[in-house]
Protein backbone atom coordinates (compact mmCIF):
# COMPACT_ATOMS: atom_id res chain seq x y z
CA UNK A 1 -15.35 -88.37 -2.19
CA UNK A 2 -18.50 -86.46 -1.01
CA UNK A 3 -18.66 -86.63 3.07
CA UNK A 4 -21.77 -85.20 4.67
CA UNK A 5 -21.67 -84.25 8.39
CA UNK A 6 -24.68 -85.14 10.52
CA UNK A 7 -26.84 -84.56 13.55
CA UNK A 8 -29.16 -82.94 15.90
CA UNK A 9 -28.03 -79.11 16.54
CA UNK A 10 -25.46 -78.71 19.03
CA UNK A 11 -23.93 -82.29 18.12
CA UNK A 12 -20.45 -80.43 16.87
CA UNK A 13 -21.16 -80.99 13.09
CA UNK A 14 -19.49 -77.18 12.27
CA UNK A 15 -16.10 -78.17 14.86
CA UNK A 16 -16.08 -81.38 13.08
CA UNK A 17 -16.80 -80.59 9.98
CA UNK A 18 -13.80 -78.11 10.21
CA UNK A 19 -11.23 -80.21 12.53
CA UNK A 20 -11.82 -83.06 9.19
CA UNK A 21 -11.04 -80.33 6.97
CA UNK A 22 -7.60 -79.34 8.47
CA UNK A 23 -6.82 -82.41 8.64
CA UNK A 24 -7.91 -83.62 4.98
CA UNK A 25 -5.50 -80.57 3.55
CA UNK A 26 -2.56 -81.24 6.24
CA UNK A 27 -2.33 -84.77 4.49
CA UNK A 28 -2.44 -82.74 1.06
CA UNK A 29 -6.18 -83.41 -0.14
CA UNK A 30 -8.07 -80.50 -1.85
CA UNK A 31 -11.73 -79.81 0.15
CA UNK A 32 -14.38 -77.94 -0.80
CA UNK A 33 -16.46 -77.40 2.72
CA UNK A 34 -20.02 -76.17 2.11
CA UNK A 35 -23.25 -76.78 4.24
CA UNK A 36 -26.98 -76.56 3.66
CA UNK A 37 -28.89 -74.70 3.71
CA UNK A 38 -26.15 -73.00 1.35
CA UNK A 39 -25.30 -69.66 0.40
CA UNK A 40 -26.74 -69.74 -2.41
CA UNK A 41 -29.68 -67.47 -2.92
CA UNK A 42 -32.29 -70.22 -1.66
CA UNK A 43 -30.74 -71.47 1.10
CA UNK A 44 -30.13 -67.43 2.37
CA UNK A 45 -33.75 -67.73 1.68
CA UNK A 46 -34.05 -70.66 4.12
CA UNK A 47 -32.09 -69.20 6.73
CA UNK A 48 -33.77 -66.20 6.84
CA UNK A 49 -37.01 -68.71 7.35
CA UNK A 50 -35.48 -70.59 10.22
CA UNK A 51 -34.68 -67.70 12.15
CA UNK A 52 -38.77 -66.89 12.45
CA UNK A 53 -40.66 -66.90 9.15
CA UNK A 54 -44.11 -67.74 8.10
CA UNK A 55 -43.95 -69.95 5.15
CA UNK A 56 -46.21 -72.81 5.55
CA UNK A 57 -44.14 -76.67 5.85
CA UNK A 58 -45.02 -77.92 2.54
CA UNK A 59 -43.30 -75.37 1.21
CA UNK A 60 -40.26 -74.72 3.31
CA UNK A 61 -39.93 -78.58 2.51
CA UNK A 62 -39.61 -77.65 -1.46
CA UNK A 63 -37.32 -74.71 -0.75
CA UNK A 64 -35.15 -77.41 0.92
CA UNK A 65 -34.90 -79.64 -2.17
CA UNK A 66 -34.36 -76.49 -4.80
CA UNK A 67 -31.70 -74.99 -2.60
CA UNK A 68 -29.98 -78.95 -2.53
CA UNK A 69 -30.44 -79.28 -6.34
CA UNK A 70 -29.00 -75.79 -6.75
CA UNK A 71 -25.95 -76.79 -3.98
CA UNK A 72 -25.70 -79.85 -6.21
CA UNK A 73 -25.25 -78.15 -9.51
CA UNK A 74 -23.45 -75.01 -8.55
CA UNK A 75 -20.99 -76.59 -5.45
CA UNK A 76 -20.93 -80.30 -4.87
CA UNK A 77 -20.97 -81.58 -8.62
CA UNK A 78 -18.10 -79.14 -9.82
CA UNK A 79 -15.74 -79.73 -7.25
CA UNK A 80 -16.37 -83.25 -7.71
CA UNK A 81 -15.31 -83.12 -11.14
CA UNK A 82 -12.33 -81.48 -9.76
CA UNK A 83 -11.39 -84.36 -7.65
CA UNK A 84 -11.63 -82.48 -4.67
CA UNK A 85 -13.06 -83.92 -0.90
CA UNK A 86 -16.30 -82.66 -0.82
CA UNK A 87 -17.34 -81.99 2.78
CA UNK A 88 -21.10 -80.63 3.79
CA UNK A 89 -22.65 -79.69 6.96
CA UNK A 90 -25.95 -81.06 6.69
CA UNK A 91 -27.70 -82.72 3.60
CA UNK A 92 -30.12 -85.36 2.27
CA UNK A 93 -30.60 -87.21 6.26
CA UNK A 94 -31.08 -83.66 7.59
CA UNK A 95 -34.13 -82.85 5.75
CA UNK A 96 -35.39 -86.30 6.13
CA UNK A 97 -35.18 -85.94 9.93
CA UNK A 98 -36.46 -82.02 9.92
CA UNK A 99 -38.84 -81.58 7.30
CA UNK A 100 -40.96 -85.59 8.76
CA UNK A 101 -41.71 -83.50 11.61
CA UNK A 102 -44.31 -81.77 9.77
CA UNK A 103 -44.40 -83.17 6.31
CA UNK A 104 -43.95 -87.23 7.34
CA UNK A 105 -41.01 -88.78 6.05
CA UNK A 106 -42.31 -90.42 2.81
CA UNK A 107 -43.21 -86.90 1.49
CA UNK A 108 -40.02 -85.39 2.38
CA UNK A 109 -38.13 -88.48 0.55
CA UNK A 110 -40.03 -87.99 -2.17
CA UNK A 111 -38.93 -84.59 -2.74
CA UNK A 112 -35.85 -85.51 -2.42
CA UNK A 113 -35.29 -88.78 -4.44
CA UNK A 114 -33.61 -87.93 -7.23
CA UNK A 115 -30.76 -86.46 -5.09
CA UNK A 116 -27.78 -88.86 -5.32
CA UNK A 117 -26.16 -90.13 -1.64
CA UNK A 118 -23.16 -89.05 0.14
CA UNK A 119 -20.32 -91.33 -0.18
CA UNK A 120 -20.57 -91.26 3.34
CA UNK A 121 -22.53 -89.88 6.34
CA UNK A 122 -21.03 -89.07 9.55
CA UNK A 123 -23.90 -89.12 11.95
CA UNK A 124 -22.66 -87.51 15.32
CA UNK A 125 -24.07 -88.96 18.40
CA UNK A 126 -25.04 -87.28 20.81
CA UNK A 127 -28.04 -87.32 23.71
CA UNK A 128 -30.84 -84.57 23.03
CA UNK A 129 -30.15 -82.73 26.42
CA UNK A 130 -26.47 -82.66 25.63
CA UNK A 131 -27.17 -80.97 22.65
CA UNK A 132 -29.23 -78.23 23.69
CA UNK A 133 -26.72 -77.42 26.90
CA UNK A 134 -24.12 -76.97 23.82
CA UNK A 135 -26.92 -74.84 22.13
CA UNK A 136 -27.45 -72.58 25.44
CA UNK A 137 -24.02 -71.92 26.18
CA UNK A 138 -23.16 -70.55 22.65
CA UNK A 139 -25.81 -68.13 23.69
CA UNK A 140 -27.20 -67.24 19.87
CA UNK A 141 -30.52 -66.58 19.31
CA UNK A 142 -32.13 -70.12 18.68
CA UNK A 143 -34.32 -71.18 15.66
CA UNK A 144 -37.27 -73.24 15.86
CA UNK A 145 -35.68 -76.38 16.15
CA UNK A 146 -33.55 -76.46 19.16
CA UNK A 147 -35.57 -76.78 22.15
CA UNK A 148 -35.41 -80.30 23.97
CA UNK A 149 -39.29 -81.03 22.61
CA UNK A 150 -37.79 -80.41 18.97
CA UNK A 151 -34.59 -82.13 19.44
CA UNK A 152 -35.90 -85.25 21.09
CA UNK A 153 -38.78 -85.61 18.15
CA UNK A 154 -35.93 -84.60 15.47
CA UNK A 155 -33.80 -87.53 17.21
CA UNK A 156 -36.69 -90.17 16.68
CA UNK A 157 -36.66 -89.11 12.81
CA UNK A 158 -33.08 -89.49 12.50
CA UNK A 159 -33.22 -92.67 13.29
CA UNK A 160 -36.17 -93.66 10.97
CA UNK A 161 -34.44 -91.75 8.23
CA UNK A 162 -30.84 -93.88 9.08
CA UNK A 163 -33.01 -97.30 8.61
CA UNK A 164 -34.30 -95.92 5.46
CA UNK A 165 -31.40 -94.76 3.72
CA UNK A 166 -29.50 -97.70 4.93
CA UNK A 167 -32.17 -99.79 2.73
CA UNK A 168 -31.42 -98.24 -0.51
CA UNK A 169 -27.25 -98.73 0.55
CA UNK A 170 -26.45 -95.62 2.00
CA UNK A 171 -22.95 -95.65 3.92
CA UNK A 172 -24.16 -94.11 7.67
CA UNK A 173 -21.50 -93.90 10.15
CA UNK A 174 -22.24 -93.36 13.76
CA UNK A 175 -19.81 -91.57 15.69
CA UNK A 176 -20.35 -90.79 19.82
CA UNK A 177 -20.09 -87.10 19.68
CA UNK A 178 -18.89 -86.77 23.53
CA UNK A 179 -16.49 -86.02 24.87
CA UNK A 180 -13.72 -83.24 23.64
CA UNK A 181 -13.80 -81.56 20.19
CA UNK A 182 -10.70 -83.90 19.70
CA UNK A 183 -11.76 -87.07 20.97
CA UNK A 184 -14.81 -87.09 18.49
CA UNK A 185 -12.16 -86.04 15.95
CA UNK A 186 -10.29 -89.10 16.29
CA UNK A 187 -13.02 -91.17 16.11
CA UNK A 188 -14.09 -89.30 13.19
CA UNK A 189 -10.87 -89.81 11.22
CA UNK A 190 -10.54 -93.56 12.55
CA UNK A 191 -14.33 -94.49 11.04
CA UNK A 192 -13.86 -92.31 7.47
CA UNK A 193 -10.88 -91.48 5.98
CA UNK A 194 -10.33 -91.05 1.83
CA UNK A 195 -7.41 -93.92 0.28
């Protein structure tokens, strides 16, 4: 089972992604938890881009789609093959919601097309302004992508991206992200669970 943990920044995905986890092994499951961008050497690349860098959007785009085919091949696949849980923080929806901004979304999905779909996607709800009062009070230095402008546009493509991969079969599931770290847990667990 490959899960992949949506939504705008400051939605929870990371406490989510990590309350599923502890859960998944408490009932005895085997999870590999990764995220993208990924630690591989493209997606350090990508990081390093997000926190201020020049590359032009075309290509920031492309460096999203090697450093997913690289996750793909060195993380998700293998594991799979393992018959572990695969859990990510962020994939295919995420660049399709980012990357539109600058690149519109049929360019973005066609650099990303070959990439197979999650089993399922756990799309966390949550109101822009929410999110970026979660994103102030960590008090991190922000990238370019959480102020309310960005988060409210980002929001917009998320849900173009959801109708789109929902027409090709794609399993979205929308969870209300308010409340308490728990509460969205629960409804997590209730919505997507592995047999």
């Amino acid at each position: 089972m490959f899960i992949a943990f949506e939504g705008l920044d400051g939605s929870g995905g990371t406490t989510q992604i990590a309350l599923y986890q502890a859960a998944l092994q408490a009932a005895g499951h085997t999870v590999c938890r990764t995220r993208e961008p990924s630690d591989g050497p493209v997606g350090k690349l990508i990081r390093e881009e997000l926190a201020g860098g020049v590359i032009g959007d075309d290509v920031f785009g492309m460096l999203f789609a090697a450093d997913r085919r690289d996750h793909l091949d060195r993380v998700v696949n293998p594991a799979l093959a393992r018959g572990e849980v695969v859990l990510t923080d962020r994939y295919f929806l995420s660049s399709l919601a980012y990357q539109s901004q600058a690149l519109g979304l049929d360019r973005v999905w066609s650099l990303n097309a070959e990439f197979p779909a999650a089993t399922a996607v756990v799309m966390l709800d949550l109101p822009p302004e929410a999110c970026l009062r979660r994103v102030e009070a960590r008090g991190a230095v922000r990238d370019r992508f959480e102020t309310l402008d960005q988060l409210q546009r980002i929001a917009a493509a998320y849900e173009a991206a959801i109708l789109r991969c929902r027409a090709r079969g794609d399993r979205i599931i929308r969870i209300d992200a308010s409340g308490t770290p728990d509460d969205v847990h629960q409804r997590v667990r209730g919505a997507v669970w592995p047999r």
